[in-house]
Protein backbone atom coordinates (compact mmCIF):
# COMPACT_ATOMS: atom_id res chain seq x y z
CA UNK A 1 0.00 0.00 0.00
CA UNK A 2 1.36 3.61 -0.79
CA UNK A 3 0.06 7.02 -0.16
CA UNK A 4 -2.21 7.14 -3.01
CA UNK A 5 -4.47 4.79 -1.55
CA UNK A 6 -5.11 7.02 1.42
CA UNK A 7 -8.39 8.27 1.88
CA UNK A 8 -8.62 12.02 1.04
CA UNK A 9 -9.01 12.85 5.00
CA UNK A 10 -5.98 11.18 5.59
CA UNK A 11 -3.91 12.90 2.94
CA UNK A 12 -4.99 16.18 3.80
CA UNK A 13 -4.39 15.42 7.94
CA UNK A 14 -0.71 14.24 6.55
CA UNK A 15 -0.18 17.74 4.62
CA UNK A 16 -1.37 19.34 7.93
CA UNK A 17 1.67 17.74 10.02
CA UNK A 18 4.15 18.16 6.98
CA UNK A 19 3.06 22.01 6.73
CA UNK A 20 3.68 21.84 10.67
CA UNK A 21 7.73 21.07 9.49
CA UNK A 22 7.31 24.03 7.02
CA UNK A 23 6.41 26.62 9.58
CA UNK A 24 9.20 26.00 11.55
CA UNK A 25 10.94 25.94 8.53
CA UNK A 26 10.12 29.77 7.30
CA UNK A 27 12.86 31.81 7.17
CA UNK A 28 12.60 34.51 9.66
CA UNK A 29 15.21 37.79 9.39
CA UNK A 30 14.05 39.09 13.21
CA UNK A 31 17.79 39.08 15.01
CA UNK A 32 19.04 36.57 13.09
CA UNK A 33 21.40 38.54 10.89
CA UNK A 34 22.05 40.33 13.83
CA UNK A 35 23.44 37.48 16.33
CA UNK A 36 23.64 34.79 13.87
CA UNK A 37 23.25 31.29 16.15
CA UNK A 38 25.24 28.45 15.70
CA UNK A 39 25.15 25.32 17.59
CA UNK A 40 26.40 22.14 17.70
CA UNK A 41 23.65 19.37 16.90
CA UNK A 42 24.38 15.65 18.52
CA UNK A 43 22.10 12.83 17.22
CA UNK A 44 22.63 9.50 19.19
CA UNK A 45 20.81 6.32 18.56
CA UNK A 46 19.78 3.68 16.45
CA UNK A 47 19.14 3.49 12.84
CA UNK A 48 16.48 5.99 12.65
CA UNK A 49 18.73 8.97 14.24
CA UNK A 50 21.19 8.03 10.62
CA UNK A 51 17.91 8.51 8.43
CA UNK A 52 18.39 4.64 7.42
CA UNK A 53 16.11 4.07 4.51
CA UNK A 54 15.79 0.64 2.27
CA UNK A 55 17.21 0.18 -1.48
CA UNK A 56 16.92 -2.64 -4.64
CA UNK A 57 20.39 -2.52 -3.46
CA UNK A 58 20.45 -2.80 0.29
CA UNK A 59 17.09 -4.36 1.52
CA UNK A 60 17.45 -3.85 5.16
CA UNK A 61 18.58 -0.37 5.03
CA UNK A 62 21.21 1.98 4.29
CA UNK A 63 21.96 5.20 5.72
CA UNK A 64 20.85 8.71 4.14
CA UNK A 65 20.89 12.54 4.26
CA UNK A 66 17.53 12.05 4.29
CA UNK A 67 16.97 11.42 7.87
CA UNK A 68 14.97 13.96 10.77
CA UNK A 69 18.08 14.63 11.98
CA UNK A 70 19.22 16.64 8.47
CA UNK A 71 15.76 17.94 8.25
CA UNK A 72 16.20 19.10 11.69
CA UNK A 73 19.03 21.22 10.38
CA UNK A 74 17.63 22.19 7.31
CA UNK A 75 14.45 23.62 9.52
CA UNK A 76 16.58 25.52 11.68
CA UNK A 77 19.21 26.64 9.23
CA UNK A 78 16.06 28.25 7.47
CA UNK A 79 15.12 30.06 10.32
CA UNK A 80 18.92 31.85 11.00
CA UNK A 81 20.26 28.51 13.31
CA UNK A 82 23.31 27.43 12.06
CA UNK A 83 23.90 23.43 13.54
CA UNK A 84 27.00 21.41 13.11
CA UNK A 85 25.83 18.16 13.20
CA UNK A 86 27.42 14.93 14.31
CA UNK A 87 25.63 11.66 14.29
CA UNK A 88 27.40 8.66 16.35
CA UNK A 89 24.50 6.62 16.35
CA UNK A 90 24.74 2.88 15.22
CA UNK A 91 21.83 0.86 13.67
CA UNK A 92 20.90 -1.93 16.08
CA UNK A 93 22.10 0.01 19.27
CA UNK A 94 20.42 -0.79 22.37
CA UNK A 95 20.73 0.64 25.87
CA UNK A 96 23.02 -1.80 27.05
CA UNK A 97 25.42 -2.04 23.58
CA UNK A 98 25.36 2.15 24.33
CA UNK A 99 26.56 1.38 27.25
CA UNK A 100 29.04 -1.73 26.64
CA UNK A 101 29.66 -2.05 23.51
CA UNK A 102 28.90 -4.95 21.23
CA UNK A 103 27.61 -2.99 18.20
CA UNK A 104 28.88 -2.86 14.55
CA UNK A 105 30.07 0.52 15.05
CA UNK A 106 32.52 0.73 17.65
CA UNK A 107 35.80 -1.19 18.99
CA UNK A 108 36.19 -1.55 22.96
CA UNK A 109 37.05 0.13 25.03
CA UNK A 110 35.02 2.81 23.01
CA UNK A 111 31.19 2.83 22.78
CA UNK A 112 28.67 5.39 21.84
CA UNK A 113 28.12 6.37 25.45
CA UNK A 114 31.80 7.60 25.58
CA UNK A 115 32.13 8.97 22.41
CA UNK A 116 28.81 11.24 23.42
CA UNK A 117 30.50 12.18 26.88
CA UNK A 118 34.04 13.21 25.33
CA UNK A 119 32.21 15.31 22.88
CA UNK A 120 29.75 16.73 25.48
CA UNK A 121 32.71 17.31 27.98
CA UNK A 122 34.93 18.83 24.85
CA UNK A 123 31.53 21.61 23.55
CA UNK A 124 31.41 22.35 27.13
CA UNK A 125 31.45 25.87 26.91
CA UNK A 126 28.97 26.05 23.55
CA UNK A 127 25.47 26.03 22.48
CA UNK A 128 24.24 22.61 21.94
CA UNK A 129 20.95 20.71 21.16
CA UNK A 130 21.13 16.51 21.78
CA UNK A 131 18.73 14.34 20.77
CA UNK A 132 17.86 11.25 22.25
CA UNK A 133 16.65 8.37 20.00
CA UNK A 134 16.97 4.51 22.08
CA UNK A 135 14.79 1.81 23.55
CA UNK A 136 12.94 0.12 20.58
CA UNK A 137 15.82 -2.25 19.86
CA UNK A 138 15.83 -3.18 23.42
CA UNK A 139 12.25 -4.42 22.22
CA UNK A 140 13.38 -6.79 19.55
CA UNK A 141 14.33 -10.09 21.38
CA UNK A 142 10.76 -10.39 22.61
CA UNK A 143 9.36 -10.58 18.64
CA UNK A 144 8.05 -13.90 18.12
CA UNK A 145 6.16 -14.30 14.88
CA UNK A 146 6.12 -11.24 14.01
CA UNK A 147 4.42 -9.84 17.04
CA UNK A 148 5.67 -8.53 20.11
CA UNK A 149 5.24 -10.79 23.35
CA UNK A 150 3.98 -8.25 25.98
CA UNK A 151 5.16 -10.27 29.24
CA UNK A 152 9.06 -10.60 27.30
CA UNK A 153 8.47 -6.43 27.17
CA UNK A 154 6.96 -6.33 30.45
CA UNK A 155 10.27 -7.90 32.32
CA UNK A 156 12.36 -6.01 29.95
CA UNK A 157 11.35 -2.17 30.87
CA UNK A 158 12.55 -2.54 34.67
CA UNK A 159 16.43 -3.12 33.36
CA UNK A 160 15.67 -0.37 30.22
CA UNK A 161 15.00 2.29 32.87
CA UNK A 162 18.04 1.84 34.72
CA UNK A 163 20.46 1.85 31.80
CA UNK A 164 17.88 5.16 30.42
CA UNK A 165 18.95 6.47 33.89
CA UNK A 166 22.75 5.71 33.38
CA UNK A 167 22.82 6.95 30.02
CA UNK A 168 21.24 9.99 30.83
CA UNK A 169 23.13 10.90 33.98
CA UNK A 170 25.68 10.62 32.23
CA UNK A 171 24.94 12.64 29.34
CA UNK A 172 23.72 15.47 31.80
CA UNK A 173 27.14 15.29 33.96
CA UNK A 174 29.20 15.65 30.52
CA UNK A 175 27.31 18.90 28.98
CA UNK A 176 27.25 22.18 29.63
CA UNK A 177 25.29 24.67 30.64
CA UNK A 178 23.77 25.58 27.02
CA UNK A 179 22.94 21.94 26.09
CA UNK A 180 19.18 21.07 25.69
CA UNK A 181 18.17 17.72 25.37
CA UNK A 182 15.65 16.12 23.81
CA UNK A 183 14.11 12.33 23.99
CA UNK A 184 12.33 10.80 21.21
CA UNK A 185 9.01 8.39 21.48
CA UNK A 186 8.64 5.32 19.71
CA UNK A 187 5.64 5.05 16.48
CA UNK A 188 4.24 1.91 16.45
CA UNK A 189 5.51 -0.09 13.20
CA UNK A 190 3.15 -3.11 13.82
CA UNK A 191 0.23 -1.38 13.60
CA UNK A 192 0.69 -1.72 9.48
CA UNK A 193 -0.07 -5.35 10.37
CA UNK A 194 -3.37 -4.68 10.38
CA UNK A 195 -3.52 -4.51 6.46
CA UNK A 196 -3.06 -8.23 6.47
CA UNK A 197 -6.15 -9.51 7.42
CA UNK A 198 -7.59 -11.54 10.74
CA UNK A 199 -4.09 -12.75 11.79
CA UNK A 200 -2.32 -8.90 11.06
CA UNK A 201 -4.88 -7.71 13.14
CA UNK A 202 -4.09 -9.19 15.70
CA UNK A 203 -0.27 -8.34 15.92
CA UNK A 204 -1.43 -4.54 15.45
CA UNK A 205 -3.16 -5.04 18.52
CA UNK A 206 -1.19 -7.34 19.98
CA UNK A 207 1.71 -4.45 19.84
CA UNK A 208 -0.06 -1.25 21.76
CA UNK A 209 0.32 -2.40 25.16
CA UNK A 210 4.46 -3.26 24.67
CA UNK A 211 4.86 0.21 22.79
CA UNK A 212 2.67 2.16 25.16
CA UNK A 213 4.51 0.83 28.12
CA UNK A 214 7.75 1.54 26.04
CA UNK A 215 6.84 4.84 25.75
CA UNK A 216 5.55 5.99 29.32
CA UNK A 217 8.69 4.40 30.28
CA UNK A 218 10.95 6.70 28.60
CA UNK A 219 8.51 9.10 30.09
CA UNK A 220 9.21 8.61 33.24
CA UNK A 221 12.79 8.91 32.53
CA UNK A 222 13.31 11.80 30.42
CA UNK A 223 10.73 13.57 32.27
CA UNK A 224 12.69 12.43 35.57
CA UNK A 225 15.86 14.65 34.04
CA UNK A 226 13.26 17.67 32.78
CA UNK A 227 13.99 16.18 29.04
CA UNK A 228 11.11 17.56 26.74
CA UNK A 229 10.32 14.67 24.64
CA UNK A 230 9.34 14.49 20.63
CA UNK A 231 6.51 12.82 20.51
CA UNK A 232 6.60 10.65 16.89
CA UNK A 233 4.34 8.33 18.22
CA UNK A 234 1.21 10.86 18.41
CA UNK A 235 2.44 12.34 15.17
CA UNK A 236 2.32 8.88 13.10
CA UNK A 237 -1.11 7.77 14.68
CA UNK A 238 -2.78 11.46 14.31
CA UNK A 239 -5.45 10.68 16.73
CA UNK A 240 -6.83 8.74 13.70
CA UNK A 241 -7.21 5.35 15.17
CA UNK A 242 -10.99 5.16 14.93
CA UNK A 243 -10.90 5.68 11.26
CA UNK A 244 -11.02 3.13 8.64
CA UNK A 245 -11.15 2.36 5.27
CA UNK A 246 -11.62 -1.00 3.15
CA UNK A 247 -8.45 -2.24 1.86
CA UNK A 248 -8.71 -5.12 0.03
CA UNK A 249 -12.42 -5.93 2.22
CA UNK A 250 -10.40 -5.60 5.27
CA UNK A 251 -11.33 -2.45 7.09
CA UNK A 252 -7.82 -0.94 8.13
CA UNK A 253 -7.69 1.45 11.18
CA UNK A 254 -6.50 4.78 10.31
CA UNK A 255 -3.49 5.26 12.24
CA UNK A 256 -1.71 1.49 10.55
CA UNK A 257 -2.78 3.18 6.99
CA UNK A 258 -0.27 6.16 8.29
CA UNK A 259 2.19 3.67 9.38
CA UNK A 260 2.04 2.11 6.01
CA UNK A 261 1.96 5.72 4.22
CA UNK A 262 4.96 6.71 6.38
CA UNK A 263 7.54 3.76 6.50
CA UNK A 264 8.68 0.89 4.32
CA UNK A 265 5.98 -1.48 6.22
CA UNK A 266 3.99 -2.21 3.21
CA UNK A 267 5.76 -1.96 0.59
CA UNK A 268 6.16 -5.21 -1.16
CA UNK A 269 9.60 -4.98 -2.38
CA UNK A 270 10.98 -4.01 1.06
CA UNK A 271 8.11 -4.89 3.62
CA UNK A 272 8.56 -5.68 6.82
CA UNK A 273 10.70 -2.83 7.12
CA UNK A 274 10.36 -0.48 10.09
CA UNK A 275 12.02 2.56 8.88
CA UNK A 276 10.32 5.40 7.85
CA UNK A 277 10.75 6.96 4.27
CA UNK A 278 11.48 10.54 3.59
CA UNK A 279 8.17 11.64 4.87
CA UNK A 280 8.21 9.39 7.84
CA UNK A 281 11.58 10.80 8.89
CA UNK A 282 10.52 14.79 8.66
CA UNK A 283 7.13 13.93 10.66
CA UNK A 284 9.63 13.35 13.21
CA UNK A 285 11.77 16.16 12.68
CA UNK A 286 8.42 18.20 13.29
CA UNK A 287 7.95 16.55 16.44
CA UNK A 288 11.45 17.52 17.57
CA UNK A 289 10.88 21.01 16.39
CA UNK A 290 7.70 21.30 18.52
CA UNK A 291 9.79 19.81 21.30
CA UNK A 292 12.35 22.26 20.95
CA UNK A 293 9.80 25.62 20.31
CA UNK A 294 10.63 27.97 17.86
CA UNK A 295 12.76 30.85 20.22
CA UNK A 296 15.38 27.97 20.69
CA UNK A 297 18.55 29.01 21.38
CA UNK A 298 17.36 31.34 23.82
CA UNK A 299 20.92 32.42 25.20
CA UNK A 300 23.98 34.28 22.05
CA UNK A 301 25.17 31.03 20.50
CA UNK A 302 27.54 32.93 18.17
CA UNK A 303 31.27 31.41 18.16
């Protein structure tokens, strides 16, 4: 399924978020000439913080400049904010490979966690925005059949909130001053299951509780630190849930026809992939752009 088989409601709620991206995206001359901002720009995570997309050529995903993270910059680079980005993320990462290592990325004794803290502690003095993008792949051992087994999630959150409170103290120890944070939530891929009939529907509902209680546990956390958090999750459902429309005789729920719209889920030459396409990834750049409101950086970032 693709975009074109979206009802017209849903199309036009889609241009709505998009056009939420654009506003943050106008150019705006007000002081910006005048003190010219520049920041440095962080992204750690997974594969989603290196705007991983699928190819013919690599099925499973290869990273782009197509990601939220250079849409982040593009937004804010249109507005006067000048960000040097640096992404250290690695696709798989976990809380505990952060931590310890164990990735495809990085060689002991050096992990993502202490790559983030020597470049916090070395921009200590600067302007700074980090964001925050773990937990799903912590998820990904309890996937049996292609659904999520909520009890394997359940007994998995207790040990993902103390390495989430690890990571982020830290994180918070190694920055300065002028460093604001910002978590991202977790959309709900498996909800495009639901475009597969009796048995998908049940994996797209099968997979609220895990996510939800992924979710309000990086809640708790980030909140715990006074980290604002993107919220991608609300902006890939839209409050659309209720909605439906007949795909194939099967009536889909409105927020897995988003899902599909919005990442390679559906797509037959790539499904089940749980990356989001171009459109996908700056949904979540306008989340993170609502998180960080449009006066950020409030302090003289020029250097």
């Amino acid at each position: 399924m693709n975009a074109a088989r979206l009802t017209r409601t849903t199309v036009a709620t889609l241009a709505i978020l998009l056009g939420t991206l654009a506003s943050f995206a106008a150019p705006s001359t007000a002081g910006a000439a005048v003190n010219a901002p520049r920041a440095f720009y962080l992204v750690i995570g997974a594969s989603d913080s290196l705007g991983v997309q699928p190819s013919a050529t690599s099925p499973g995903g290869h990273r782009t400049n197509r990601g939220y993270a250079n849409d982040v910059v593009a937004a804010e680079a249109a507005r006067g904010v000048t960000l040097d980005m640096t992404q250290i993320g690695c696709p798989g990462e976990t809380t505990f490979t952060m931590m310890n290592g164990g990735d495809h990325c990085y060689s002991a004794p050096t992990t993502q966690l202490s790559t983030a803290i020597d470049f916090l502690s070395a921009h200590r003095t600067e302007t700074g925005l980090v964001t925050i993008d773990l937990g799903f792949n912590n998820l990904l051992p309890c996937l049996v059949h292609g659904a999520l087994d909520a009890n394997c999630v359940n007994g998995l959150l207790p040990q993902l909130r103390l390495d989430m409170t690890t990571i982020l103290t830290a994180l918070k120890a190694a920055a300065g001053p002028n460093v604001t944070f910002i978590g991202i939530d977790h959309f709900n891929p498996y909800l495009a299951s639901a475009v597969g009939g009796p048995s998908g529907r049940i994996i797209a509902y099968d997979s609220v509780h895990p996510l939800t209680a992924l979710n309000r546990t990086l809640y708790d956390v980030y909140g715990s630190f006074d980290i604002a958090v993107a919220h991608a999750a609300a902006a890939f459902h839209l409050a659309d849930g209720d909605s439906a429309k007949a795909i194939r005789g099967v009536r889909v729920p409105g927020d897995a026809l988003h899902v599909c719209a919005l990442t390679y889920m559906c797509r037959a030459q790539h499904a089940p992939n749980f990356h989001p396409d171009s459109r996908g990834y700056r949904i979540i750049a306008g989340a993170i752009l609502n998180a960080l409101g449009p006066h950020w950086p409030a302090v003289d970032s020029s250097r």
